[in-house]
Protein backbone atom coordinates (compact mmCIF):
# COMPACT_ATOMS: atom_id res chain seq x y z
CA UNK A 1 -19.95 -9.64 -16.18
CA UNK A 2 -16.63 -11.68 -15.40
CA UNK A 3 -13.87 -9.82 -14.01
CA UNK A 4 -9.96 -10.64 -13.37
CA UNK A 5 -8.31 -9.80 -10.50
CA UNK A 6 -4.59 -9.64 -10.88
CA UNK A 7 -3.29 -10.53 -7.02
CA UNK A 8 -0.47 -9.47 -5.07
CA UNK A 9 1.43 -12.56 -3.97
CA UNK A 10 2.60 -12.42 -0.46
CA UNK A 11 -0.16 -13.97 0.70
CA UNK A 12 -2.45 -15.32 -1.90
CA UNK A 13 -5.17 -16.59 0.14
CA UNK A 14 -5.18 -12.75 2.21
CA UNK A 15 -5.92 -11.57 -1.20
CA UNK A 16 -8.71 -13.50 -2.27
CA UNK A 17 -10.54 -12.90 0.67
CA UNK A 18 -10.32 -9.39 0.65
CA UNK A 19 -11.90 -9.40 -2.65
CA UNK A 20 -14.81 -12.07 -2.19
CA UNK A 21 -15.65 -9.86 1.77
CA UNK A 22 -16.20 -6.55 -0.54
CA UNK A 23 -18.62 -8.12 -3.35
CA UNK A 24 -21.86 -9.58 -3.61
CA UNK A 25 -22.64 -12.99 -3.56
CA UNK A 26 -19.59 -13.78 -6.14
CA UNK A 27 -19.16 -16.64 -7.95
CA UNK A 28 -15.54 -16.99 -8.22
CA UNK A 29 -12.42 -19.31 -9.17
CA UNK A 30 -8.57 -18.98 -8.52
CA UNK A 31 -6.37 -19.39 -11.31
CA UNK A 32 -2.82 -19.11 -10.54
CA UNK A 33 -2.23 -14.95 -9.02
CA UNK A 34 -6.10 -14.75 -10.22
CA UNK A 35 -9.07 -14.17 -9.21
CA UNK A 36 -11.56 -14.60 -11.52
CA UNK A 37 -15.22 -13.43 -10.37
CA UNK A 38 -18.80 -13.39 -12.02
CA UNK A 39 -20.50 -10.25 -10.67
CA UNK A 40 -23.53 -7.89 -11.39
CA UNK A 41 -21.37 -5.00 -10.46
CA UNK A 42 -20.79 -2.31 -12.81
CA UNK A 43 -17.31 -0.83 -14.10
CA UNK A 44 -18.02 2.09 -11.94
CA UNK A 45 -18.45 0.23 -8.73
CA UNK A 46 -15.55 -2.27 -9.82
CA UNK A 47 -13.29 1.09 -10.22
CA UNK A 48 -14.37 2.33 -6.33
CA UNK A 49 -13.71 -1.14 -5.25
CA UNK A 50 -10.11 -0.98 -6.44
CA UNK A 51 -9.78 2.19 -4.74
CA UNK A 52 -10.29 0.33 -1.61
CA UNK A 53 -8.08 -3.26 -2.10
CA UNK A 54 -4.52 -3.35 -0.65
CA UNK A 55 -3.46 -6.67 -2.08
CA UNK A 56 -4.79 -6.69 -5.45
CA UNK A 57 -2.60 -5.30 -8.13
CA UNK A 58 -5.28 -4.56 -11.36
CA UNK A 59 -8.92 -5.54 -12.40
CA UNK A 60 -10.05 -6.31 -15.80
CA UNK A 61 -13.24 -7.07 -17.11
CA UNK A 62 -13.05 -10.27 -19.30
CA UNK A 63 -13.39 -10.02 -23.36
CA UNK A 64 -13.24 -13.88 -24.09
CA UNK A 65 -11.00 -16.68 -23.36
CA UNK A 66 -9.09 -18.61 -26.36
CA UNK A 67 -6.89 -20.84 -27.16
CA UNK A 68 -3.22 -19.79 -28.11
CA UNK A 69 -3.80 -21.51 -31.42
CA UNK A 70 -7.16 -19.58 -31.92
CA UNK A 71 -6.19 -16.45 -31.04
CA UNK A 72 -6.03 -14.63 -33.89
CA UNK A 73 -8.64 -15.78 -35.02
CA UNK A 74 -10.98 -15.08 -32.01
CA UNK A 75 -9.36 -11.42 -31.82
CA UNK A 76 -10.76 -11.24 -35.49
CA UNK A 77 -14.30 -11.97 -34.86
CA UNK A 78 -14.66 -10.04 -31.70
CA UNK A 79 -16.22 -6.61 -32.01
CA UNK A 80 -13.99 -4.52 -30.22
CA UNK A 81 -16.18 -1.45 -31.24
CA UNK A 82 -18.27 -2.10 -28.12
CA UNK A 83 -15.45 -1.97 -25.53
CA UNK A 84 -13.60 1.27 -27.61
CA UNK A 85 -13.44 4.50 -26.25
CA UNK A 86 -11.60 7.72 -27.47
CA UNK A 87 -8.05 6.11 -27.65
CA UNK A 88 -6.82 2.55 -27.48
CA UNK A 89 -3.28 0.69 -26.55
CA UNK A 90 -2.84 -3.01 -26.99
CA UNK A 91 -0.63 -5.20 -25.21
CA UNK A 92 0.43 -8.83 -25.43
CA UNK A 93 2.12 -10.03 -22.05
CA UNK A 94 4.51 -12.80 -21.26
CA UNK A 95 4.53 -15.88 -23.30
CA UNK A 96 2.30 -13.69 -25.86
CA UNK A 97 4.50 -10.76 -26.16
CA UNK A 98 5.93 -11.87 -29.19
CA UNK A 99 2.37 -11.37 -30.97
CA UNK A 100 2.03 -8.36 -29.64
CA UNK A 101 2.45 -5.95 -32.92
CA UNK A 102 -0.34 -8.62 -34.95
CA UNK A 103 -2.53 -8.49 -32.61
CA UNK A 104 -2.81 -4.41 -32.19
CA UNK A 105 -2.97 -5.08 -35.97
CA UNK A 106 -5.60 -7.10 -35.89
CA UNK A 107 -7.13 -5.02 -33.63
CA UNK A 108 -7.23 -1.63 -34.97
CA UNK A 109 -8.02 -3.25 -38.37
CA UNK A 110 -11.50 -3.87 -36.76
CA UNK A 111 -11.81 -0.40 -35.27
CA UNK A 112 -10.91 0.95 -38.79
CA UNK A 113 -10.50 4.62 -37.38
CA UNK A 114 -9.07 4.02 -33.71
CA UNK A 115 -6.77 6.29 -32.27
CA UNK A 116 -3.87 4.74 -30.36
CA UNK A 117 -2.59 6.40 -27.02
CA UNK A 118 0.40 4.26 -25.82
CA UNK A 119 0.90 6.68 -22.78
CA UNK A 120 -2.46 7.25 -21.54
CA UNK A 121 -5.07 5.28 -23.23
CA UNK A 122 -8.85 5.48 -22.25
CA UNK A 123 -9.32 1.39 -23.83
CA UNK A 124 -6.32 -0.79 -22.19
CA UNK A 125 -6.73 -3.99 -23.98
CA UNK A 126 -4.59 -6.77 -22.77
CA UNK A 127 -3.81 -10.23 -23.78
CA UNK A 128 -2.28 -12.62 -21.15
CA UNK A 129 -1.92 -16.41 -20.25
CA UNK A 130 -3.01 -17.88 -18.01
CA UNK A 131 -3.08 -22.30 -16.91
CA UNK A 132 -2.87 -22.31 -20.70
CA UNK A 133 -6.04 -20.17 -21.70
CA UNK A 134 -5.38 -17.02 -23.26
CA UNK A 135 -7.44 -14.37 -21.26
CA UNK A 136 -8.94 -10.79 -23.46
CA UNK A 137 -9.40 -8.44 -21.28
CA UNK A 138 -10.32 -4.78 -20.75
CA UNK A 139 -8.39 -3.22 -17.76
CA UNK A 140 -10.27 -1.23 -15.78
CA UNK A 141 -8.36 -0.05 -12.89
CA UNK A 142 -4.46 -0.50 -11.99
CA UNK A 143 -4.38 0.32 -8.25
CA UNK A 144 -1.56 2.15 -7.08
CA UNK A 145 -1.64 3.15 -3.05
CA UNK A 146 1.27 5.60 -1.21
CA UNK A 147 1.88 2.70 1.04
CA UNK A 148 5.62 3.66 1.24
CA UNK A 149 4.88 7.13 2.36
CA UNK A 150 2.96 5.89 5.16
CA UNK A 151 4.97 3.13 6.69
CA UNK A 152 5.73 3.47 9.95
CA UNK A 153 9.42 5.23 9.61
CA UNK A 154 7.83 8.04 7.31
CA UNK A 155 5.53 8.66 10.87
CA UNK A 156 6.93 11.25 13.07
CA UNK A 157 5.97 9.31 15.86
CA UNK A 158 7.71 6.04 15.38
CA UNK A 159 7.34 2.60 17.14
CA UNK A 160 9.35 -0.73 15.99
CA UNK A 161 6.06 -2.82 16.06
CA UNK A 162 3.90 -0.92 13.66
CA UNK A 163 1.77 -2.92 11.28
CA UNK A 164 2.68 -2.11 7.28
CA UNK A 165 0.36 0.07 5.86
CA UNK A 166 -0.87 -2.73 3.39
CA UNK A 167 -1.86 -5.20 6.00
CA UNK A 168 -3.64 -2.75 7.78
CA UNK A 169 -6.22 -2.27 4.59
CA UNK A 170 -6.45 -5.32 3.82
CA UNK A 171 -7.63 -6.32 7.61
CA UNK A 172 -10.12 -3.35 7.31
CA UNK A 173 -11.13 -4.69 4.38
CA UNK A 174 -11.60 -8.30 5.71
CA UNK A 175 -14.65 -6.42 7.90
CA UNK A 176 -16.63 -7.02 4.67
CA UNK A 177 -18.29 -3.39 4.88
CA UNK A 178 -19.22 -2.66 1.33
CA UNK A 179 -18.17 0.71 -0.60
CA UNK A 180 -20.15 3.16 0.03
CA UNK A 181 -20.94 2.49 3.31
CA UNK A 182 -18.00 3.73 4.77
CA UNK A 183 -19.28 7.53 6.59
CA UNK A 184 -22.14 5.33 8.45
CA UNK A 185 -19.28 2.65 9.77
CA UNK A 186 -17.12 3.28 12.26
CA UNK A 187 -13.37 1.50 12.67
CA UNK A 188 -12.47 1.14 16.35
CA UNK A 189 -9.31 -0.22 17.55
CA UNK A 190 -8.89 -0.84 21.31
CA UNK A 191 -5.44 -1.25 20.99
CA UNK A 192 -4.29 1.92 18.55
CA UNK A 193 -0.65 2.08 19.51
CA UNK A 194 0.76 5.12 17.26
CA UNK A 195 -2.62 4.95 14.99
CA UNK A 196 -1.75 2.69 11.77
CA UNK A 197 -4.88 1.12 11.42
CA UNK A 198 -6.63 4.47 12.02
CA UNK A 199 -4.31 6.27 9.32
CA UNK A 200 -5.63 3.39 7.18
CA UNK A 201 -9.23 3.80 7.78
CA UNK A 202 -9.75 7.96 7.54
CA UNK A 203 -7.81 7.32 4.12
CA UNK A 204 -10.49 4.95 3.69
CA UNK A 205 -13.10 7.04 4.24
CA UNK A 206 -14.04 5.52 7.62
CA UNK A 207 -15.07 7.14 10.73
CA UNK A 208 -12.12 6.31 13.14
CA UNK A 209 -12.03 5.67 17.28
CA UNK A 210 -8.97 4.39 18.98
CA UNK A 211 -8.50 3.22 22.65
CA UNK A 212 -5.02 2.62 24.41
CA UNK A 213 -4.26 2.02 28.16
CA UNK A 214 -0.40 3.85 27.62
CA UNK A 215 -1.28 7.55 27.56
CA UNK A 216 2.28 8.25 25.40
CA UNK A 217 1.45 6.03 23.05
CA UNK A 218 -1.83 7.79 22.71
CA UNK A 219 0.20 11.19 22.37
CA UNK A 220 1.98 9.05 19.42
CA UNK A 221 -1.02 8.34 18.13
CA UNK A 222 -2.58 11.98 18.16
CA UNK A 223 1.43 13.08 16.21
CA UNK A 224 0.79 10.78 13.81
CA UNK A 225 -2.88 11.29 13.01
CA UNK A 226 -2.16 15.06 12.69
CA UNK A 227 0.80 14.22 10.38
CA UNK A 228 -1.96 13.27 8.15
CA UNK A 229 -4.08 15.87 8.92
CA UNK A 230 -6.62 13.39 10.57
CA UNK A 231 -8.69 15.40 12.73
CA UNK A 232 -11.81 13.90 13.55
CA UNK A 233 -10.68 10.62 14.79
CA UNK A 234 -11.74 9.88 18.33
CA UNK A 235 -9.23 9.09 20.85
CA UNK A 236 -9.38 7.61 24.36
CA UNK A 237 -7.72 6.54 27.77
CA UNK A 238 -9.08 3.18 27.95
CA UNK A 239 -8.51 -0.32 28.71
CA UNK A 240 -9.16 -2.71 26.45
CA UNK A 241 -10.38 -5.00 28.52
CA UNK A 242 -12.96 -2.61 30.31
CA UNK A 243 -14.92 -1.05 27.62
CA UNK A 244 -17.71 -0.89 28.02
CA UNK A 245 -19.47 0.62 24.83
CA UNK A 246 -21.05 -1.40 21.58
CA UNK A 247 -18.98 -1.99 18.84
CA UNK A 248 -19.71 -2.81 15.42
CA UNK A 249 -16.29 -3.44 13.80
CA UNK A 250 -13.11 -3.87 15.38
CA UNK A 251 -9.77 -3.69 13.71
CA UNK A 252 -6.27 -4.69 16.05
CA UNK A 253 -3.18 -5.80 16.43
CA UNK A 254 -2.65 -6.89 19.52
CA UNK A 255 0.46 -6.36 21.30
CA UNK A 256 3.07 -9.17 21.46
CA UNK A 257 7.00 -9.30 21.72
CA UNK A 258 9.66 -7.73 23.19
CA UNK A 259 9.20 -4.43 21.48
CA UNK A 260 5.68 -3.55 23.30
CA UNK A 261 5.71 -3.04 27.47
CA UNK A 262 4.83 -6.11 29.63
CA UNK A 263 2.07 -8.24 28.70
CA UNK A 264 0.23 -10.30 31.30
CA UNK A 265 -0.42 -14.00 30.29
CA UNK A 266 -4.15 -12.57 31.47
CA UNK A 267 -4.56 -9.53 28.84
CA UNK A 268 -6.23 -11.73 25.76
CA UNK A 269 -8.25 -13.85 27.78
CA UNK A 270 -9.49 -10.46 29.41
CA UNK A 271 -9.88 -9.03 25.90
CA UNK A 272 -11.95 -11.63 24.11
CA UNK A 273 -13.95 -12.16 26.85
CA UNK A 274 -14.98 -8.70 27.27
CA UNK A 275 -15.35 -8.39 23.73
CA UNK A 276 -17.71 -11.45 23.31
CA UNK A 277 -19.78 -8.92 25.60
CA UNK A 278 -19.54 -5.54 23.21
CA UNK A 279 -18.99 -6.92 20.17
CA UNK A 280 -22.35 -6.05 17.14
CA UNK A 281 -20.53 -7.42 14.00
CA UNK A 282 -17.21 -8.52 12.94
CA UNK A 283 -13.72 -8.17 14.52
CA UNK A 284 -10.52 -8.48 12.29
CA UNK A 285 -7.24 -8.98 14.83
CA UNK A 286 -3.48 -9.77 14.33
CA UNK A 287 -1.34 -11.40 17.11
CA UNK A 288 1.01 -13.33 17.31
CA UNK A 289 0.76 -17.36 16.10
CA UNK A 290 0.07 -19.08 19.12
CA UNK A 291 -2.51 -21.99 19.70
CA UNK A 292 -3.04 -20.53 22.91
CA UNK A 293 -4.69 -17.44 21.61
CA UNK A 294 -6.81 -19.30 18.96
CA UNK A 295 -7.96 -21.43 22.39
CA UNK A 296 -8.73 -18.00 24.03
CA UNK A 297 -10.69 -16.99 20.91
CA UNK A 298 -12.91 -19.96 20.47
CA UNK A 299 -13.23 -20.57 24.07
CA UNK A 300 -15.39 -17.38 24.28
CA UNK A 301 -17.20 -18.47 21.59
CA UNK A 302 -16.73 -16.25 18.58
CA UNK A 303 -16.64 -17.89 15.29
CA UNK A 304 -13.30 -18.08 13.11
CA UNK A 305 -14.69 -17.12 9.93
CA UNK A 306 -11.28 -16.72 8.05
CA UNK A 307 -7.83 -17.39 9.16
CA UNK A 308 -4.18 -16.68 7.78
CA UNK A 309 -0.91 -16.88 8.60
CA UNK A 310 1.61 -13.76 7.95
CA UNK A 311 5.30 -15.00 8.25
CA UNK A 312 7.44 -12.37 10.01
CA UNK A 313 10.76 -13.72 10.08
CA UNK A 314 12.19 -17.11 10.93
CA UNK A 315 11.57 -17.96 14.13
CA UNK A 316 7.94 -15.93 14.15
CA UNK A 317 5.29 -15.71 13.01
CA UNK A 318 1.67 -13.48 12.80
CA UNK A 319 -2.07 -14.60 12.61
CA UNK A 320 -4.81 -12.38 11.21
CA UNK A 321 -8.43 -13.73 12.12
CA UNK A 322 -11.38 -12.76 10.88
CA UNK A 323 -14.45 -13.38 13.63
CA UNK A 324 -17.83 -12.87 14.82
């Protein structure tokens, strides 16, 4: 099947990454805000994935593409009893919206007895534009997350550096562990702060671990995690430079600027180096954009595998990496 992936656009590239490290071998073009992505995956999985993505907005399966000029009479000759369920709504977006009423028309003319739901159909047919093709397409899950009540000023346990909820998922994501395999992965983060990334992951499904060399912002951590009645997370006293134990997937933002305690010019080159040692699989990391960290990184020879820049504010400016 073909699917479209309707993207958030803060960071475009971010977004298509997440989707392509949670699927199968895709086959895939961008199209604008689109993804667009030949798959063997079912509507079932594609509805679990969507439970997962932070940056992608809705996901349709793809009816047929036309031409503006040949719409109506491609919406004519497609048999739209094979994608009806129960109740249907039709909608026309955009430059289209004007056609919207003839083409639920034409629509429900071919259904004959269809019942239409405007408020909360089962079949959400859709008709958008896109590079100048006019896409059909079933939607099959509009992802809507609680981001806002878990951003870092909703914690009891605040700290001015916390990572937005969103990123957070979406660097989980980047691990590429597929749904379904989230109770037999575990997220660890050797530099948990107050816990965002962990709050992101046991919402996820994952099994969580933090580490942080600050015992209060551990005790931040462990007010936050109950906040959200996270229990079974497992938190340590530890340096991250010094562990010790095998990883499989690490997830971190590593502390930079004047809002987190003293940093030693030492405490990445420590980190990646150790990590080189403990590392099994994948590593996702945020830090601050600086040539000398991507030196650090490839110095102790991990493999950039994807990298992207998140703008903070004028004069700075955050890198996520994805390595191995």
């Amino acid at each position: 099947m073909t699917y479209l992936f309707e993207l958030s656009q803060e960071n475009l590239d971010l977004a298509v990454q997440e989707v392509i490290a949670l699927t199968l071998h895709p086959f895939y073009e961008c199209q604008d805000s689109f993804l667009i992505l030949k798959n063997t995956l079912d509507h079932k999985k594609i509805r679990e994935l969507g439970e997962r993505l932070a940056c992608t907005k809705k996901i349709s399966q793809i009816l047929f593409i036309s031409k503006k000029q040949n719409l109506i009479r491609d919406v004519k000759h497609f048999s739209w009893k094979k994608v009806y369920q129960k109740s249907i709504a039709v909608r026309a977006r955009a430059e289209l919206k004007d056609q919207e009423k003839e083409l639920a028309t034409r629509v429900l003319d071919s259904l004959q007895k269809g019942h239409v739901d405007l408020e909360d159909p089962i079949t959400k047919i859709e008709f958008l534009q896109i590079m100048g093709k006019v896409y059909a397409i079933l939607v099959l899950k509009e992802i809507h997350h609680d981001f806002e009540e878990r951003k870092a000023h909703k914690r009891p346990a605040l700290h001015p550096s916390a990572m937005h909820p969103k990123l957070a998922r979406a660097m989980i994501n980047l691990t590429g562990i597929k749904t379904g395999e989230e109770t037999r992965t575990t997220i660890t983060d050797p530099f948990v702060g107050t816990g965002g990334i962990l709050i992101e992951a046991a919402d996820m499904g994952f099994k969580t671990q933090g580490f942080d060399i600050d015992p209060e912002m551990l005790q931040r951590c462990r007010t936050n995690l109950d906040f959200f009645h996270i229990q079974d997370a497992n938190i340590k006293l530890n340096d991250a430079t010094k562990i010790k134990e095998k990883l499989d997937y690490v997830v971190a933002d590593l502390p930079y600027g004047k809002m987190t305690k003293p940093i030693t010019s030492q405490l990445y080159e420590d980190f990646f180096k150790n990590l080189r040692t403990i590392l099994k699989k994948r590593a996702v990391l945020c830090f601050e954009d600086k040539e000398e960290t991507i030196n650090s990184i490839t110095k102790n020879n991990f493999k950039i595998l994807h990298s992207f820049a998140i703008p903070v504010h004028k004069s700075m400016t955050r890198r996520v990496v994805v390595i191995e």
